[in-house]
PDB file of N, CA and C in Angstrom:
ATOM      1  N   UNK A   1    -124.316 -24.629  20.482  1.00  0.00           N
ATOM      2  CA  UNK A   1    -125.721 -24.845  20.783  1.00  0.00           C
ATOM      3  C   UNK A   1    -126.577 -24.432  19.581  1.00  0.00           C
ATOM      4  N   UNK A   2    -126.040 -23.287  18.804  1.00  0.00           N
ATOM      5  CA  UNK A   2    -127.041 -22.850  17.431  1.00  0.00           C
ATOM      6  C   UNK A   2    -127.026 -24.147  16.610  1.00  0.00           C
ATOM      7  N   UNK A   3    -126.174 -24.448  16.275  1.00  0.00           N
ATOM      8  CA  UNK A   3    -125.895 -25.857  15.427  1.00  0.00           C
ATOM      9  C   UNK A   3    -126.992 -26.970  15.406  1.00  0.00           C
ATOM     10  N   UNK A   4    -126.956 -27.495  17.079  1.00  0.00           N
ATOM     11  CA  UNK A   4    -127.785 -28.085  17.673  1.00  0.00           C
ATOM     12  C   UNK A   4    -129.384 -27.993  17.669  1.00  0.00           C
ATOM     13  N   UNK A   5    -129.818 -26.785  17.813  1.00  0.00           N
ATOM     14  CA  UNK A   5    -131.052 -26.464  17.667  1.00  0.00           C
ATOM     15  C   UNK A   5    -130.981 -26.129  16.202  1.00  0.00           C
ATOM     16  N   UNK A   6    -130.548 -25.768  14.941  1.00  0.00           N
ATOM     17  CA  UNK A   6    -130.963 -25.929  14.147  1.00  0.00           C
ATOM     18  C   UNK A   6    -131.825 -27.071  13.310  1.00  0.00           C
ATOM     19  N   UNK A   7    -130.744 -28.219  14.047  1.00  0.00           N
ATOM     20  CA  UNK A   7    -130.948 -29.909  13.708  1.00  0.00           C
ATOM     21  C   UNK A   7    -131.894 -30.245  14.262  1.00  0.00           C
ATOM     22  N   UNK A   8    -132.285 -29.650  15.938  1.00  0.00           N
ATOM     23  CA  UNK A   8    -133.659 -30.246  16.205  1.00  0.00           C
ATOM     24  C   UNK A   8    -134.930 -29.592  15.880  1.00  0.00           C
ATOM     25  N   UNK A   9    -134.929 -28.244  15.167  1.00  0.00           N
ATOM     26  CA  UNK A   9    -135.845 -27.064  15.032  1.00  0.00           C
ATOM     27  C   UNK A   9    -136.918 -28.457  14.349  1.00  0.00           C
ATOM     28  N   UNK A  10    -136.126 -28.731  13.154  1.00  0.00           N
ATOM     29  CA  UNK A  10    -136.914 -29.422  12.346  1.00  0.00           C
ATOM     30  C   UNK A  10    -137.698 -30.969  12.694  1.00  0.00           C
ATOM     31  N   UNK A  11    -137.301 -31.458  13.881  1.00  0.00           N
ATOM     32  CA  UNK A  11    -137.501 -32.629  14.482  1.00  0.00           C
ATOM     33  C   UNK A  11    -138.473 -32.178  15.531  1.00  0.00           C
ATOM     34  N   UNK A  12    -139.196 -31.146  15.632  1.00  0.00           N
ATOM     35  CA  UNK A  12    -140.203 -30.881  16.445  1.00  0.00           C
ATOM     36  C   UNK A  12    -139.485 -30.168  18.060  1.00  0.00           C
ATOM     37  N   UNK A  13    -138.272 -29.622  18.267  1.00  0.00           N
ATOM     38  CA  UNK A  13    -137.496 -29.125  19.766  1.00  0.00           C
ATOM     39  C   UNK A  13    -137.792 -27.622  19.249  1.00  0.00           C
ATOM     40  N   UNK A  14    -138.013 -27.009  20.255  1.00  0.00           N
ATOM     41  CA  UNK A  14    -137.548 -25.633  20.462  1.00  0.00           C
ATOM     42  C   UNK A  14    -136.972 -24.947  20.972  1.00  0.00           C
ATOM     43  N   UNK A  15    -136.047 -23.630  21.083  1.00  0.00           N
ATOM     44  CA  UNK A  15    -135.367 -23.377  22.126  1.00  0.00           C
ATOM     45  C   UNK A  15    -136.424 -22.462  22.920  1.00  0.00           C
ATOM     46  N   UNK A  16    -136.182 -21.852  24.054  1.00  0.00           N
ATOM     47  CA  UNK A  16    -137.018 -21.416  24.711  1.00  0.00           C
ATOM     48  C   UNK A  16    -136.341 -20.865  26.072  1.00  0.00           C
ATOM     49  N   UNK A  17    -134.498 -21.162  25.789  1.00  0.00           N
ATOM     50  CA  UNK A  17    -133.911 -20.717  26.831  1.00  0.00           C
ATOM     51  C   UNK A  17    -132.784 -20.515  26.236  1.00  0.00           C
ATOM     52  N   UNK A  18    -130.914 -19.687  26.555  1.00  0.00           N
ATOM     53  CA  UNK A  18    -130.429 -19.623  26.138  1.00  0.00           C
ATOM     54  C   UNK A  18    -129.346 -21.170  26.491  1.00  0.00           C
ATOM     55  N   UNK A  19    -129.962 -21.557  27.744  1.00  0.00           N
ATOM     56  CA  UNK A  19    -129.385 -23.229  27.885  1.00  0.00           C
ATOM     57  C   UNK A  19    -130.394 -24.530  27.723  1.00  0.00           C
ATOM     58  N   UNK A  20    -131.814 -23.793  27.179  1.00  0.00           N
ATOM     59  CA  UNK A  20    -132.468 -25.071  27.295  1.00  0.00           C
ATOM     60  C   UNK A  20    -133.418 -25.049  25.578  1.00  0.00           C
ATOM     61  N   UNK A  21    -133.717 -26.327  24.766  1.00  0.00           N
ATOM     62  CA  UNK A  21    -133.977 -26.612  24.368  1.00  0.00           C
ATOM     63  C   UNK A  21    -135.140 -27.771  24.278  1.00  0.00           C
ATOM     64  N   UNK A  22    -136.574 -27.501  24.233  1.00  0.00           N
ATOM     65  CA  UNK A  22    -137.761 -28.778  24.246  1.00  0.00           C
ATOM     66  C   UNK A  22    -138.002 -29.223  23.489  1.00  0.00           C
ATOM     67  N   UNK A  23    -138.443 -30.749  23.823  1.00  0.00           N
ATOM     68  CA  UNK A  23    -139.099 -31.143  22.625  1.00  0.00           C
ATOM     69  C   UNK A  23    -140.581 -30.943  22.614  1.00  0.00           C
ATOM     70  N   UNK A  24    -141.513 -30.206  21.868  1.00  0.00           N
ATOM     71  CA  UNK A  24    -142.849 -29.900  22.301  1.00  0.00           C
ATOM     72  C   UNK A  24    -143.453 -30.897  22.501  1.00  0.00           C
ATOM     73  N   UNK A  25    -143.598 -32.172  22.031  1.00  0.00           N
ATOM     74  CA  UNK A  25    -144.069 -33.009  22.598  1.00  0.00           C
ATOM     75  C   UNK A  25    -144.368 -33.722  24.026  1.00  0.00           C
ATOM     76  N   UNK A  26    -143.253 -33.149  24.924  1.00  0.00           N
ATOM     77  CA  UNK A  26    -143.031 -32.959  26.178  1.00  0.00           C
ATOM     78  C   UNK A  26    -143.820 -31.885  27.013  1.00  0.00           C
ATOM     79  N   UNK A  27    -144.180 -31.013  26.536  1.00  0.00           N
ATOM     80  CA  UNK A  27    -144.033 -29.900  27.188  1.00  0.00           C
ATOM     81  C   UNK A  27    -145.619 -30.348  27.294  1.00  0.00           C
ATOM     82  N   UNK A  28    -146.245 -30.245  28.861  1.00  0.00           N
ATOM     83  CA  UNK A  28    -147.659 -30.803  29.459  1.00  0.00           C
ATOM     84  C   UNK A  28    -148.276 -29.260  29.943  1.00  0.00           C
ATOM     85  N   UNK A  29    -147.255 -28.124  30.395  1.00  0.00           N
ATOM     86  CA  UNK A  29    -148.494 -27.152  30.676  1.00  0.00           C
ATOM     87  C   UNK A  29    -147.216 -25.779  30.514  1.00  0.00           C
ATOM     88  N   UNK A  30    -147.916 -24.403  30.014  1.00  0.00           N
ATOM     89  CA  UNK A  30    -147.203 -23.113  30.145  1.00  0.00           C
ATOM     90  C   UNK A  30    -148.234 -22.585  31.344  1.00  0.00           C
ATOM     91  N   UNK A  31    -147.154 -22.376  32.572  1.00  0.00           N
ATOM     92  CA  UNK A  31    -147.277 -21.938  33.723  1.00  0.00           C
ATOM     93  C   UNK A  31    -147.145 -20.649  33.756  1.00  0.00           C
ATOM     94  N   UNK A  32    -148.030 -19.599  34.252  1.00  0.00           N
ATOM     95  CA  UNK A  32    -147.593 -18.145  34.272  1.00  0.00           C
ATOM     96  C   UNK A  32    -146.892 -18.047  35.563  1.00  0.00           C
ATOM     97  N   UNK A  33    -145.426 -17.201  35.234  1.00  0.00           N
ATOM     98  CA  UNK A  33    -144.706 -17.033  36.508  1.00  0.00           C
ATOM     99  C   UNK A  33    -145.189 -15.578  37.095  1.00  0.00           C
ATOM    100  N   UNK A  34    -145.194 -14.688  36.352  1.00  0.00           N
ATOM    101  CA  UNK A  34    -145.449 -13.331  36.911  1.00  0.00           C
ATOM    102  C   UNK A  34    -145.956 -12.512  35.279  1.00  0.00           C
ATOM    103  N   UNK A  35    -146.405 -11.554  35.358  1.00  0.00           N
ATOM    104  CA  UNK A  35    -147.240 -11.010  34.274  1.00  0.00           C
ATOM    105  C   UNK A  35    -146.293 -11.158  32.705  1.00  0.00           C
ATOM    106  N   UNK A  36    -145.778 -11.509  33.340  1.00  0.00           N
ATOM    107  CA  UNK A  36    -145.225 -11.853  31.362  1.00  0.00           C
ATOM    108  C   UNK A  36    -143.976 -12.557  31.102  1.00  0.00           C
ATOM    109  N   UNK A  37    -143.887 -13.174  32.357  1.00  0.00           N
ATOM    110  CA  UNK A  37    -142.981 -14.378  32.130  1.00  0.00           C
ATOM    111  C   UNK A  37    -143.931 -15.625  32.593  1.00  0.00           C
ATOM    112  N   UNK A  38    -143.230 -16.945  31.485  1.00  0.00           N
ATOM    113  CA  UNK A  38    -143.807 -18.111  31.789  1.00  0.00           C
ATOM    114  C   UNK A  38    -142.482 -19.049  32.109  1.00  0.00           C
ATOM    115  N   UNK A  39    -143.256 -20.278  32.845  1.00  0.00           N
ATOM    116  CA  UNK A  39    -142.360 -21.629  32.956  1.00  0.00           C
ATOM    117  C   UNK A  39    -142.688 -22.493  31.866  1.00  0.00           C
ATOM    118  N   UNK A  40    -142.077 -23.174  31.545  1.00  0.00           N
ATOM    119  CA  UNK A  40    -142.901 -24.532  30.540  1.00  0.00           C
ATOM    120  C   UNK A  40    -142.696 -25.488  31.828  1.00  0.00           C
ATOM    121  N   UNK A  41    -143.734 -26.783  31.713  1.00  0.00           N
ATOM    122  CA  UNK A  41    -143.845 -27.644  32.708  1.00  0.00           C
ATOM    123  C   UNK A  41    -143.761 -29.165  31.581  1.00  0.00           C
ATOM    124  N   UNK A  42    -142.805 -29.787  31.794  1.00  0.00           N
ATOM    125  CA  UNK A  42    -142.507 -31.199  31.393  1.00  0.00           C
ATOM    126  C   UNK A  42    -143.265 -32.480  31.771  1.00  0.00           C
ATOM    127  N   UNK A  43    -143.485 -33.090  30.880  1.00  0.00           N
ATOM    128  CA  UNK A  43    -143.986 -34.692  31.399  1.00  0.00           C
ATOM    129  C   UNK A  43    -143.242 -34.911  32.865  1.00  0.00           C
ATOM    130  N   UNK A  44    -142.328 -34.339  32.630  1.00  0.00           N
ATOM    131  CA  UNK A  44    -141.757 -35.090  34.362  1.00  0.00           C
ATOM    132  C   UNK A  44    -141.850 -34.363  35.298  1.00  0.00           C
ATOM    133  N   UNK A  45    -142.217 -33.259  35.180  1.00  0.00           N
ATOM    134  CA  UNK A  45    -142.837 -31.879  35.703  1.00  0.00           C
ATOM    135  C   UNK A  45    -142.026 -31.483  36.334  1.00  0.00           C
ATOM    136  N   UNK A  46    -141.059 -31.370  35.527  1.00  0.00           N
ATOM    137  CA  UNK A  46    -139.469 -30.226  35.614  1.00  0.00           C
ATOM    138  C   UNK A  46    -140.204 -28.705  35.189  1.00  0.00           C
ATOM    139  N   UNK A  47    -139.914 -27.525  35.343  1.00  0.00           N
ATOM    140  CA  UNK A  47    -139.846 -26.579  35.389  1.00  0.00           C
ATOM    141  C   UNK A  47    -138.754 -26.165  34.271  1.00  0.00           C
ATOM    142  N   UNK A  48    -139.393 -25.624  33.585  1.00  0.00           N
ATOM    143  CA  UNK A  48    -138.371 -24.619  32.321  1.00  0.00           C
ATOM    144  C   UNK A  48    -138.530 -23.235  31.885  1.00  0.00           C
ATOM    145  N   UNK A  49    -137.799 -22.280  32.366  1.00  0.00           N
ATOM    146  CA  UNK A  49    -137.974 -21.431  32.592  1.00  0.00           C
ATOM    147  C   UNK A  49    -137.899 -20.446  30.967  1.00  0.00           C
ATOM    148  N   UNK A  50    -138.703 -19.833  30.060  1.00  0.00           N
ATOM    149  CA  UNK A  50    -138.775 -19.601  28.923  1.00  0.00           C
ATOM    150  C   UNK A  50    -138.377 -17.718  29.420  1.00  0.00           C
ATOM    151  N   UNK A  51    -137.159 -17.481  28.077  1.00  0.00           N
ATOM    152  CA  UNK A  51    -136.487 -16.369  28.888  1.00  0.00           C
ATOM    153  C   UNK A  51    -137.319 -15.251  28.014  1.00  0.00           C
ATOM    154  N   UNK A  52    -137.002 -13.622  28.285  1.00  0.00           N
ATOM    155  CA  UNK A  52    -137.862 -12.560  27.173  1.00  0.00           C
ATOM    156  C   UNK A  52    -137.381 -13.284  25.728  1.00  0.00           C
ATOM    157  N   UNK A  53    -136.307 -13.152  25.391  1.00  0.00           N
ATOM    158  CA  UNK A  53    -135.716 -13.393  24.094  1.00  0.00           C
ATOM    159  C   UNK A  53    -136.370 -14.464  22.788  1.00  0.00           C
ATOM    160  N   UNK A  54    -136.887 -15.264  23.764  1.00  0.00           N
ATOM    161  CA  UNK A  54    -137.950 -16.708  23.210  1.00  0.00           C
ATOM    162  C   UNK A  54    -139.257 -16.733  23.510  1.00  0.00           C
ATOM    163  N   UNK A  55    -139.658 -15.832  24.365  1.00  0.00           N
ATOM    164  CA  UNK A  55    -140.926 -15.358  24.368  1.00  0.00           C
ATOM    165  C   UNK A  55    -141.668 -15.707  23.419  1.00  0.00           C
ATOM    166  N   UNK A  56    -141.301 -14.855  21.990  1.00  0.00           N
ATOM    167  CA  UNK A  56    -141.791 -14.399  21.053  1.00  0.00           C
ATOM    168  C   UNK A  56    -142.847 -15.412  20.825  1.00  0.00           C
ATOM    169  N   UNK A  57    -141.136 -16.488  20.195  1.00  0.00           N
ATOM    170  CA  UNK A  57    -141.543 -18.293  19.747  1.00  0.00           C
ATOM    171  C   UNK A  57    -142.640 -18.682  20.730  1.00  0.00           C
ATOM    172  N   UNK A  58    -142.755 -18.829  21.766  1.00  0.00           N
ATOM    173  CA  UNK A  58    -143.309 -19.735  22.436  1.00  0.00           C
ATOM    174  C   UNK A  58    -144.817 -19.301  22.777  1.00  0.00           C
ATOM    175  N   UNK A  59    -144.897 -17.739  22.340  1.00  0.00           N
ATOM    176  CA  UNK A  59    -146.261 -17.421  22.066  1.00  0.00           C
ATOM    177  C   UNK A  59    -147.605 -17.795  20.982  1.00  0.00           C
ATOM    178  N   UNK A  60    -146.040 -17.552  20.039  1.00  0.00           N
ATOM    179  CA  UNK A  60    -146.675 -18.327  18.688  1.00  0.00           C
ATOM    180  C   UNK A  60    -147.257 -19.892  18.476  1.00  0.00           C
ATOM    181  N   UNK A  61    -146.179 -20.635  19.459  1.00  0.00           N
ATOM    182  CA  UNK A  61    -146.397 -21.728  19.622  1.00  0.00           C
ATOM    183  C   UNK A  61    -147.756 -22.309  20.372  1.00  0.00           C
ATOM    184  N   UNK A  62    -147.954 -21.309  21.274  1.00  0.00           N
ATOM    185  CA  UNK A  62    -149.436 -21.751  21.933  1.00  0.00           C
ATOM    186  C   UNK A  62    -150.574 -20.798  21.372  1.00  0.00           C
ATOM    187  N   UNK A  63    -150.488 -19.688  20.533  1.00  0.00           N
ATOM    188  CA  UNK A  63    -151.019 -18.917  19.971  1.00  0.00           C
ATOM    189  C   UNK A  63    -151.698 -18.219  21.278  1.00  0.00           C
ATOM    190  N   UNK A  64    -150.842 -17.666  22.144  1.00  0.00           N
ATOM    191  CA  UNK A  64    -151.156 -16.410  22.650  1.00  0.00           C
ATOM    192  C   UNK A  64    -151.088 -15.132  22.402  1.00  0.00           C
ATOM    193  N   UNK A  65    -151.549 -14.260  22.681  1.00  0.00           N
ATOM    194  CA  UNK A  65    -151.395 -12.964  22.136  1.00  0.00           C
ATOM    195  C   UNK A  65    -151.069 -12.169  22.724  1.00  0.00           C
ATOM    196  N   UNK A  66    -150.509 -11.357  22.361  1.00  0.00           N
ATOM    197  CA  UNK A  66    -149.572  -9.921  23.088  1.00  0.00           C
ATOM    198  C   UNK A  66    -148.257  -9.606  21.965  1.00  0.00           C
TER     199      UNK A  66
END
């Protein structure tokens, strides 16, 4: 899977799970699940659950702060 997301890092995907990988272009809303965990919500409005570990990324990515 590292392999994989390396190849798409650069094609605009992120990881954001230790089984899931987005393409941000997809991604339509960050849902707050409980005080400091989020879902990502998909064009197809699948549910993706963004774990502590990717947090970080995906803060940066919407430029939230904490």
């Amino acid at each position: 899977m590292a392999a994989l997301e390396k190849k798409l890092t650069l094609k605009g995907f992120v990881r954001v799970h230790r089984a899931y990988i987005v393409n941000l272009e997809h991604i339509v809303e960050l849902e707050p699940w409980s005080s400091s965990k989020f879902n990502l919500i998909v064009h197809n409005r699948h549910s993706i659950p963004v774990s502590r570990l990717y947090m970080k990324d995906v803060r940066k990515i919407f430029d939230l702060s904490k």
